[in-house]
N, C-alpha and C. Protein backbone atom coordinates (compact mmCIF):
# COMPACT_ATOMS: atom_id res chain seq x y z
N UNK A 1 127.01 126.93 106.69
CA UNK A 1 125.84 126.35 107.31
C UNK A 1 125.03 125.54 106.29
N UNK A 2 125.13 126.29 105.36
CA UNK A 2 124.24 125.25 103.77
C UNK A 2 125.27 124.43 103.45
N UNK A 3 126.39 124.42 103.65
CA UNK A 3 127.08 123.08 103.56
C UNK A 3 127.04 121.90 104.19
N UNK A 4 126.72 122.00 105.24
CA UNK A 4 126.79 121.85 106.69
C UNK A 4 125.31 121.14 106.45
N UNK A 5 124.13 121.05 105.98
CA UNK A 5 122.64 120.73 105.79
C UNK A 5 122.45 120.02 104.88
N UNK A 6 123.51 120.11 103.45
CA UNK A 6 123.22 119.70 102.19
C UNK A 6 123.87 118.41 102.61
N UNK A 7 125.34 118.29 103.92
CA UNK A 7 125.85 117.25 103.39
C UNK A 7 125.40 116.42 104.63
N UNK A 8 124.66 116.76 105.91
CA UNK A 8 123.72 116.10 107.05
C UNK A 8 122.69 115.31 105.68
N UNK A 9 122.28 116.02 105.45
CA UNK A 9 120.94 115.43 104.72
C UNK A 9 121.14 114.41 103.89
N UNK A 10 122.08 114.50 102.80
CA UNK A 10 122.85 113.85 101.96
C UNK A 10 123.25 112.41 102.66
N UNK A 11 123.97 112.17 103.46
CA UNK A 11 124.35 111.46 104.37
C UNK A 11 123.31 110.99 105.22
N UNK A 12 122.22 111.06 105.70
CA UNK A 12 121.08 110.49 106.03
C UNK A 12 120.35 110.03 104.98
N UNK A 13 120.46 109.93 103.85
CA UNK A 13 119.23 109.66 102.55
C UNK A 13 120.19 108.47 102.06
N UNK A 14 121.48 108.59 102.49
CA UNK A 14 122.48 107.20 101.69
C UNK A 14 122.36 106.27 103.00
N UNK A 15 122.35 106.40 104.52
CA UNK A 15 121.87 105.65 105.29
C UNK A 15 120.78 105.19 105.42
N UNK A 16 119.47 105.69 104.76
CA UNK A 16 118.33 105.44 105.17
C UNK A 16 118.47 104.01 103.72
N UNK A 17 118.64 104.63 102.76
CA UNK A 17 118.95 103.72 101.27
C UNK A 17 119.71 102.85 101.77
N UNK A 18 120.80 102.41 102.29
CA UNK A 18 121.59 101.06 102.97
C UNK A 18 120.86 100.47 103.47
N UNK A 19 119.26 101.05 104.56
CA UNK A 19 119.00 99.82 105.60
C UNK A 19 118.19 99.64 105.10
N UNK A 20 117.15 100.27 104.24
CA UNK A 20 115.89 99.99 103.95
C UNK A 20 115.98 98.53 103.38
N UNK A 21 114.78 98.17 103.73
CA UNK A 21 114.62 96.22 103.49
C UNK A 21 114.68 95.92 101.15
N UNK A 22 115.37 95.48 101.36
CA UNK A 22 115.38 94.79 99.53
C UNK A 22 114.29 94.85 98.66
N UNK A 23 113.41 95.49 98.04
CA UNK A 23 112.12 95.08 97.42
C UNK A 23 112.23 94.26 96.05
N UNK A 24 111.51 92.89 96.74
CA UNK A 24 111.69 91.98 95.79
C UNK A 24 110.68 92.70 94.20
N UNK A 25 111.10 92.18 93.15
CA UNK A 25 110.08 92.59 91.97
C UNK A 25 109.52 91.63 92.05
N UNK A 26 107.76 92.33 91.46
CA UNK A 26 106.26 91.27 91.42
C UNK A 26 106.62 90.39 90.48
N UNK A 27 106.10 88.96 90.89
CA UNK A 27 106.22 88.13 89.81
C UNK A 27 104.94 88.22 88.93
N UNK A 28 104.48 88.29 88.25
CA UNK A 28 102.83 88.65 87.50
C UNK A 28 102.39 87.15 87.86
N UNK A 29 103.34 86.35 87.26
CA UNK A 29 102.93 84.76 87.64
C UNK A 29 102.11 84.50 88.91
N UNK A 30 102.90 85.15 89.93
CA UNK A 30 101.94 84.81 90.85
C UNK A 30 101.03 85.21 91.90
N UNK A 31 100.67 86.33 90.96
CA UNK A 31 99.27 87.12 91.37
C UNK A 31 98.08 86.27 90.54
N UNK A 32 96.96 86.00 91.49
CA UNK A 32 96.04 85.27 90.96
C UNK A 32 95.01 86.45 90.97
N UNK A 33 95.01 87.70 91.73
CA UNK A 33 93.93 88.41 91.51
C UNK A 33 93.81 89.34 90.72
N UNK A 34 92.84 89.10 89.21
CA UNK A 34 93.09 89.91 88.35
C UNK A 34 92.57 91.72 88.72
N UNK A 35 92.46 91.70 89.51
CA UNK A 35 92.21 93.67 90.04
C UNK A 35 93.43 93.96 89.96
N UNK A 36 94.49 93.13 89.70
CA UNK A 36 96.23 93.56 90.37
C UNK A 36 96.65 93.63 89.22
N UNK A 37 95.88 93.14 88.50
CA UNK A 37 96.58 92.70 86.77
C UNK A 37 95.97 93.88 85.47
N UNK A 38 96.84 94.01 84.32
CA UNK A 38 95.99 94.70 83.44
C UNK A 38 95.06 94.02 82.52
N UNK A 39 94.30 94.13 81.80
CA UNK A 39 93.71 93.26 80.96
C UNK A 39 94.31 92.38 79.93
N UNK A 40 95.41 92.80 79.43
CA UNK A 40 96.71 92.01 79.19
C UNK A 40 97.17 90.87 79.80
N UNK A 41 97.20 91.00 80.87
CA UNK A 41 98.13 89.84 81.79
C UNK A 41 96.66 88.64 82.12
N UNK A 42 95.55 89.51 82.18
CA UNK A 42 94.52 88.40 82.44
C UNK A 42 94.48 87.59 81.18
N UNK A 43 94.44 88.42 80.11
CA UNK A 43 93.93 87.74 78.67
C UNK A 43 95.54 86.30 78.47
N UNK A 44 96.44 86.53 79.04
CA UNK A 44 97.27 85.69 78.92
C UNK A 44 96.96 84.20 79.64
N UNK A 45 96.73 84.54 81.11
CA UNK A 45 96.68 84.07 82.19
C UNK A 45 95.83 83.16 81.66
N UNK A 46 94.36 82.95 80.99
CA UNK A 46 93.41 82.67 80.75
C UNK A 46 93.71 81.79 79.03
N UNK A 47 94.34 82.15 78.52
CA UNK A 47 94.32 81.67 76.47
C UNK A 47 95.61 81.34 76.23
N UNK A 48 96.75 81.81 77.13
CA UNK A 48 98.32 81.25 77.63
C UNK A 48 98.71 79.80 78.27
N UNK A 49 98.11 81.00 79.56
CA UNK A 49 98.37 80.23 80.78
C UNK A 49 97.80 78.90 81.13
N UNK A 50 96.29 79.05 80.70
CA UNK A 50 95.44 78.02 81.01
C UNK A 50 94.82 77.99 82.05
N UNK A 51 94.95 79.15 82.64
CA UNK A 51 93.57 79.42 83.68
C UNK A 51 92.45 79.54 83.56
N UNK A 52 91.66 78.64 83.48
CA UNK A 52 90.05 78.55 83.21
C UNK A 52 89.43 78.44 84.36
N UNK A 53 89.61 78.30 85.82
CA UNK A 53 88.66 78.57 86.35
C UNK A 53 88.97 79.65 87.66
N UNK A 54 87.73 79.91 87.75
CA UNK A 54 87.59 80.95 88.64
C UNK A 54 86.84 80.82 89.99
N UNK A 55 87.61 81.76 91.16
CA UNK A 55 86.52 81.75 92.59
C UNK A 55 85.93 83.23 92.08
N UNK A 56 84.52 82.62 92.73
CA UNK A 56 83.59 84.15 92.99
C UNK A 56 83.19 83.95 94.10
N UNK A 57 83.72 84.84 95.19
CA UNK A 57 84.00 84.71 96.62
C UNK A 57 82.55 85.98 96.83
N UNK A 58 82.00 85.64 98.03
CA UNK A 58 81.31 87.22 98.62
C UNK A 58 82.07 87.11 100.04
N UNK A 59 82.14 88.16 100.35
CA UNK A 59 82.80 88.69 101.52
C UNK A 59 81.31 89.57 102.51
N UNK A 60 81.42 90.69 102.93
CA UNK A 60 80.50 91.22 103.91
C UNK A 60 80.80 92.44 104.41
N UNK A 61 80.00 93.67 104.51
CA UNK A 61 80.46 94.71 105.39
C UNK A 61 79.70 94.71 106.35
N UNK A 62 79.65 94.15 107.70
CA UNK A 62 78.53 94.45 108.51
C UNK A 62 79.23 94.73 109.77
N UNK A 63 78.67 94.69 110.87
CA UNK A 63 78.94 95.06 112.36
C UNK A 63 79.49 93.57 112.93
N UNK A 64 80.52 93.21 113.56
CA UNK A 64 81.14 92.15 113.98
C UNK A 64 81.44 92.62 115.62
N UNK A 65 80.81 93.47 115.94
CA UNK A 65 81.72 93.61 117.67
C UNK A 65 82.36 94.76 117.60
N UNK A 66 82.41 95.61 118.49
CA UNK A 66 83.12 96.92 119.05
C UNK A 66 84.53 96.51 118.65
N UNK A 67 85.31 95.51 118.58
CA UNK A 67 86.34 94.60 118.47
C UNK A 67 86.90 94.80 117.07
N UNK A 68 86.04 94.34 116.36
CA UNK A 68 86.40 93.88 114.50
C UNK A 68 86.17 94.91 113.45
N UNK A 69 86.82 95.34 112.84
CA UNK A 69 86.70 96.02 111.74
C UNK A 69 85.46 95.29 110.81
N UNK A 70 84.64 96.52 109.56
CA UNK A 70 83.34 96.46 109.25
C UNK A 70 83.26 95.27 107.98
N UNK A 71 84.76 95.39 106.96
CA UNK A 71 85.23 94.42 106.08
C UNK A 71 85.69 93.03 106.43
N UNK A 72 85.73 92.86 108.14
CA UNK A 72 86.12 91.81 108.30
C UNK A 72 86.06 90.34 107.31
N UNK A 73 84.74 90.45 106.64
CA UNK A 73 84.64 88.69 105.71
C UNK A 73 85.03 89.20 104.68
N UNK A 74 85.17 90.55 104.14
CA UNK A 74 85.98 90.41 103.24
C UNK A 74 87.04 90.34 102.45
N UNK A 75 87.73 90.67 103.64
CA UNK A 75 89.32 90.72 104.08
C UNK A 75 89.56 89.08 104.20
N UNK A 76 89.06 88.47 104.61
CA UNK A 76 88.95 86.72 104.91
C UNK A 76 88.89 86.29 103.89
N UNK A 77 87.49 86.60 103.54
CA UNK A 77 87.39 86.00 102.10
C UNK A 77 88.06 86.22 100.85
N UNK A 78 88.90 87.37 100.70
CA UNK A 78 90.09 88.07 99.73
C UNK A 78 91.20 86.52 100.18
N UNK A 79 91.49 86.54 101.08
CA UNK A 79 92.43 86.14 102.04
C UNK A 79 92.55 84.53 101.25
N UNK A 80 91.72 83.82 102.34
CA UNK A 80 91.18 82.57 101.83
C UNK A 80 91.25 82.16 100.16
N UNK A 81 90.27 83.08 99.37
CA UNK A 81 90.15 82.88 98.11
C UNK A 81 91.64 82.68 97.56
N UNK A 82 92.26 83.55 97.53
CA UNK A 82 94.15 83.46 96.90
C UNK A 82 94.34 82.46 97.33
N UNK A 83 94.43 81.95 98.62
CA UNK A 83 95.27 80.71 99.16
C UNK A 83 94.43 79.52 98.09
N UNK A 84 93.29 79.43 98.08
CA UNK A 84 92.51 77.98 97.47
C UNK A 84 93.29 78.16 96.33
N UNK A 85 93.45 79.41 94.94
CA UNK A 85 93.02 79.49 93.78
C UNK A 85 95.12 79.24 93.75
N UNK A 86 95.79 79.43 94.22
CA UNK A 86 96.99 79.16 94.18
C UNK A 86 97.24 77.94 94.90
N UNK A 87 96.60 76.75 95.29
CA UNK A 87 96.55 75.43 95.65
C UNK A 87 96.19 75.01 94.85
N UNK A 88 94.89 75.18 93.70
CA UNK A 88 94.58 74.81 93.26
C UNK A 88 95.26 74.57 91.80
N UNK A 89 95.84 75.75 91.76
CA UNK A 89 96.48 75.93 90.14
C UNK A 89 95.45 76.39 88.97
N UNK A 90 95.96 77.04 88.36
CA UNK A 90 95.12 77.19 87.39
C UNK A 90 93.73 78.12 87.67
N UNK A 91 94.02 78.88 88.38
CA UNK A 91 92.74 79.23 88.77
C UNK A 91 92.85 80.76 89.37
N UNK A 92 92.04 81.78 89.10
CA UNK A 92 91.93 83.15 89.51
C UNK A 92 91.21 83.42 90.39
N UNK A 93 90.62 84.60 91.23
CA UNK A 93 90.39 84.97 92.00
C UNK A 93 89.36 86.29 91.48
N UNK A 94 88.05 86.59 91.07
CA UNK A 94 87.20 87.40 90.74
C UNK A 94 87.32 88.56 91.40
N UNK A 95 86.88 89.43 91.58
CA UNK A 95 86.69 90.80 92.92
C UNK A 95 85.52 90.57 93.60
N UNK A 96 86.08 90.15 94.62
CA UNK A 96 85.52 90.21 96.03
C UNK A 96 83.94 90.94 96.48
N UNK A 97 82.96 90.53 96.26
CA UNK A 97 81.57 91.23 96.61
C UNK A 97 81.84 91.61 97.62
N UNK A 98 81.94 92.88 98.41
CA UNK A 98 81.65 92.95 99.66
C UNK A 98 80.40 93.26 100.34
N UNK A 99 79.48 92.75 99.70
CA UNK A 99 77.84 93.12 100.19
C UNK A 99 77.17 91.50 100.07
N UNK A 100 76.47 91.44 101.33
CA UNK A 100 75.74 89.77 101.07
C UNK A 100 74.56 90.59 101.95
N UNK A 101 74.16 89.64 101.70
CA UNK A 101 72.56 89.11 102.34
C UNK A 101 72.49 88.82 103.86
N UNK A 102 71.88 89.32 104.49
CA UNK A 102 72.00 89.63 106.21
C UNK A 102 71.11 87.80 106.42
N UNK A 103 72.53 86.97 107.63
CA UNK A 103 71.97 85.80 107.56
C UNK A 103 70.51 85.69 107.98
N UNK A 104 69.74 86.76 108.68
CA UNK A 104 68.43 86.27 109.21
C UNK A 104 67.49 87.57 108.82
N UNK A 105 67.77 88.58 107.96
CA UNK A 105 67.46 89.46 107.20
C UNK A 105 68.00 90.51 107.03
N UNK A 106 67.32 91.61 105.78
CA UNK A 106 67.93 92.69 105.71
C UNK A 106 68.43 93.57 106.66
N UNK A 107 67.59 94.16 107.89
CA UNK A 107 68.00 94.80 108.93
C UNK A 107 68.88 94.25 110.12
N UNK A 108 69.65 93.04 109.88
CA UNK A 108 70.22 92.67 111.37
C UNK A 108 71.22 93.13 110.95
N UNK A 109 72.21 93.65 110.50
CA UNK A 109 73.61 94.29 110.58
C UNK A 109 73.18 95.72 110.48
N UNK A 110 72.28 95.90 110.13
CA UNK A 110 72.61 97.79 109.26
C UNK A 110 71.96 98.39 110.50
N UNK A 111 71.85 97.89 112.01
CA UNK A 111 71.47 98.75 113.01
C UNK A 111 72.74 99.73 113.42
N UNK A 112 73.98 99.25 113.29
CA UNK A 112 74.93 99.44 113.40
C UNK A 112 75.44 100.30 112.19
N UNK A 113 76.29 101.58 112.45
CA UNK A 113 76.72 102.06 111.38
C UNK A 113 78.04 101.98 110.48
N UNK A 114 77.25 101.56 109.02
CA UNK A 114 78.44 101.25 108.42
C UNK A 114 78.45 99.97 107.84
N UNK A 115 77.18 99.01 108.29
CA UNK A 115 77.08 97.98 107.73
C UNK A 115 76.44 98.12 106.20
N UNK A 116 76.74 97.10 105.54
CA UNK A 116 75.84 97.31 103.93
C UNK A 116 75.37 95.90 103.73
N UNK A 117 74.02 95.75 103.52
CA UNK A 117 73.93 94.14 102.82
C UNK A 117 72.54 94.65 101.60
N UNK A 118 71.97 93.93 101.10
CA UNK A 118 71.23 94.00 100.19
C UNK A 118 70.59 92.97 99.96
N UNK A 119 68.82 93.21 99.45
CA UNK A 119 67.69 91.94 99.69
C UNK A 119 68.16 90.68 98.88
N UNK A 120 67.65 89.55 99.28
CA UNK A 120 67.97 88.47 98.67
C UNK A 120 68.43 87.97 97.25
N UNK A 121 66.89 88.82 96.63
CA UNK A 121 66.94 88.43 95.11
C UNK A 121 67.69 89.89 94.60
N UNK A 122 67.98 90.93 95.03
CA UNK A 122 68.83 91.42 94.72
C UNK A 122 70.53 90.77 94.51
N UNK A 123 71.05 90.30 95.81
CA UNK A 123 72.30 89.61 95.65
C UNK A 123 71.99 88.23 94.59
N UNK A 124 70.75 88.04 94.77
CA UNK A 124 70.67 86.87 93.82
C UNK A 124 71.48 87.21 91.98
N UNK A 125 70.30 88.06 91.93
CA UNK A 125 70.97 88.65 90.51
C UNK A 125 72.22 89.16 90.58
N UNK A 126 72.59 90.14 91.53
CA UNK A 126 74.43 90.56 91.31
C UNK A 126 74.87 89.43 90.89
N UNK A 127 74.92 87.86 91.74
CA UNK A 127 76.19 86.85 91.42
C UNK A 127 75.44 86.23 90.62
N UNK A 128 74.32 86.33 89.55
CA UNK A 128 73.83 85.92 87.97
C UNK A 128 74.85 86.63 87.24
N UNK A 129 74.20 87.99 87.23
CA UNK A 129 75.20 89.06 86.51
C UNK A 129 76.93 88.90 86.69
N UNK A 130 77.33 89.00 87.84
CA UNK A 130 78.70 88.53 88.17
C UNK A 130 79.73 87.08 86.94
N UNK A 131 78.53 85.70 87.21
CA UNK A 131 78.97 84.71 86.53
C UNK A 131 78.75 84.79 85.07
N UNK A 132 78.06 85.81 84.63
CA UNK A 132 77.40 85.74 83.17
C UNK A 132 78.94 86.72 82.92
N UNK A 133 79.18 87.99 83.44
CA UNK A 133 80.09 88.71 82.78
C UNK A 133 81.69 87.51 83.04
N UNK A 134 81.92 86.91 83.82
CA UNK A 134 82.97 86.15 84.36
C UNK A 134 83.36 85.33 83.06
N UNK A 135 81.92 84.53 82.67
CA UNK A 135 82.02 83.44 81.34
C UNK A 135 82.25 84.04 80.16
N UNK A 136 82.17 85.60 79.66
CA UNK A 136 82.61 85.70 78.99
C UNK A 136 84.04 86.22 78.45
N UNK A 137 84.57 85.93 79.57
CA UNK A 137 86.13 86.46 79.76
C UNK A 137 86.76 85.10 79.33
N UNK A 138 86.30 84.13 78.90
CA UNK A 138 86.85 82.69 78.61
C UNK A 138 87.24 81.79 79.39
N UNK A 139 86.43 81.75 80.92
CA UNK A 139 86.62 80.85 82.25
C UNK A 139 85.80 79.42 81.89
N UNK A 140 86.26 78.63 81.96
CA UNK A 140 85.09 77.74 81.59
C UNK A 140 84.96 76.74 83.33
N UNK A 141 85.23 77.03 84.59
CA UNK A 141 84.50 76.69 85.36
C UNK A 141 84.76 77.85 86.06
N UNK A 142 83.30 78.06 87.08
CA UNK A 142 83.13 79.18 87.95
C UNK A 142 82.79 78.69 89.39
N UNK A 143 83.26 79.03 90.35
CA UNK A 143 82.91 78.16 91.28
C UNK A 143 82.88 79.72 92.77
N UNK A 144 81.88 79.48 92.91
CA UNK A 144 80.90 80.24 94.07
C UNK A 144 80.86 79.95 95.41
N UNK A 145 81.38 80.85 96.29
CA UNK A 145 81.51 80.66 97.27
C UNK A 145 81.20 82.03 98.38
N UNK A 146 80.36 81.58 99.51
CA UNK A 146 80.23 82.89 100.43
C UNK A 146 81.47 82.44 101.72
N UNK A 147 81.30 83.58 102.43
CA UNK A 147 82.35 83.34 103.85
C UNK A 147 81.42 83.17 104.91
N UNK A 148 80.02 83.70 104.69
CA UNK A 148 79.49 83.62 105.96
C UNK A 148 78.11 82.71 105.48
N UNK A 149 76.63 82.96 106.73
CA UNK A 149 75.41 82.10 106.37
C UNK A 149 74.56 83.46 105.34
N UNK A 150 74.67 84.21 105.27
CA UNK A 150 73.95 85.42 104.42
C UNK A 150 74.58 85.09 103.24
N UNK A 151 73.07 84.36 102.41
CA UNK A 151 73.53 84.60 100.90
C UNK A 151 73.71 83.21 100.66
N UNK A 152 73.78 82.39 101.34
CA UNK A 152 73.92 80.81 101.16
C UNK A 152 72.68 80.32 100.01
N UNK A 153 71.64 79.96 100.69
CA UNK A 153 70.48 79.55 99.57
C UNK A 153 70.67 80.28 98.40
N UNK A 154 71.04 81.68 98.30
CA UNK A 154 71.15 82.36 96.82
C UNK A 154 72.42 81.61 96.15
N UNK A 155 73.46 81.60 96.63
CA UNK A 155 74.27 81.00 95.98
C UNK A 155 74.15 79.91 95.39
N UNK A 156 73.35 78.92 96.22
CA UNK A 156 73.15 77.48 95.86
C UNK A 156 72.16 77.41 94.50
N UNK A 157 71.31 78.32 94.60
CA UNK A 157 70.05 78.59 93.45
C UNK A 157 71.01 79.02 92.11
């Protein structure tokens, strides 16, 4: 009977290994988002490679509809950002803010649970602080961008 189990089992683990789909290996090359990378592969990417510039994307956790998940813009904006910064060449992809500025104030998303945003000149300073630590990683352009209207005038300032 333990023969009989060892070699069922055996024989299902070499079938399951035949169909399972091929896993290609990561190219490092062409991951632009350094969260994926070690500090190694960025320091290349950047004094190697010649990647000097960077997106600093904000994304959003707020209430979108009984419908949409709470990360929706920042899932977009993750999304989006890779596609530009790999069109563009030469160019990385920061980590993703997922907290902005509620487009018509602090309380219009957070009635809903689960939303997060934070006051103006608060996000103001995060993406100061954000571009100040960014420049010293050796980026020499930074380029700022939101997904939604929360956080616009801060960005522009």
């Amino acid at each position: 009977m333990r023969k009989t189990l060892v070699l069922f089992s055996g024989a299902a683990l070499v079938v399951m290994t035949a169909f399972a789909p091929a896993q290609q290996p990561v190219n490092v090359n062409d991951i632009v988002e350094p969260e994926l990378l070690t500090h190694s592969e960025v320091y290349e990417k950047i004094h190697t490679g010649g990647m000097t510039s960077v997106l600093l994307v904000t994304g959003g956790t707020e209430e979108r509809g009984p419908h949409d998940v709470l990360g929706g813009h920042t899932i977009m904006s993750r999304h989006r950002a890779v596609e530009i910064a790999k069109r563009l060449g030469k160019t990385l992809v920061a980590p993703v803010l997922p907290i902005a500025v509620g487009a018509t104030g602090l309380r219009e998303n957070t009635m809903q649970p689960g939303g997060v945003q934070m006051p103006a000149d608060v996000f103001k300073a995060v993406q100061l602080a954000m571009i100040e630590s960014i420049s010293y990683s050796g980026f020499k352009d930074i380029f700022v961008m939101g997904d939604h209207g929360g956080g616009q005038p801060q960005i522009k300032e």
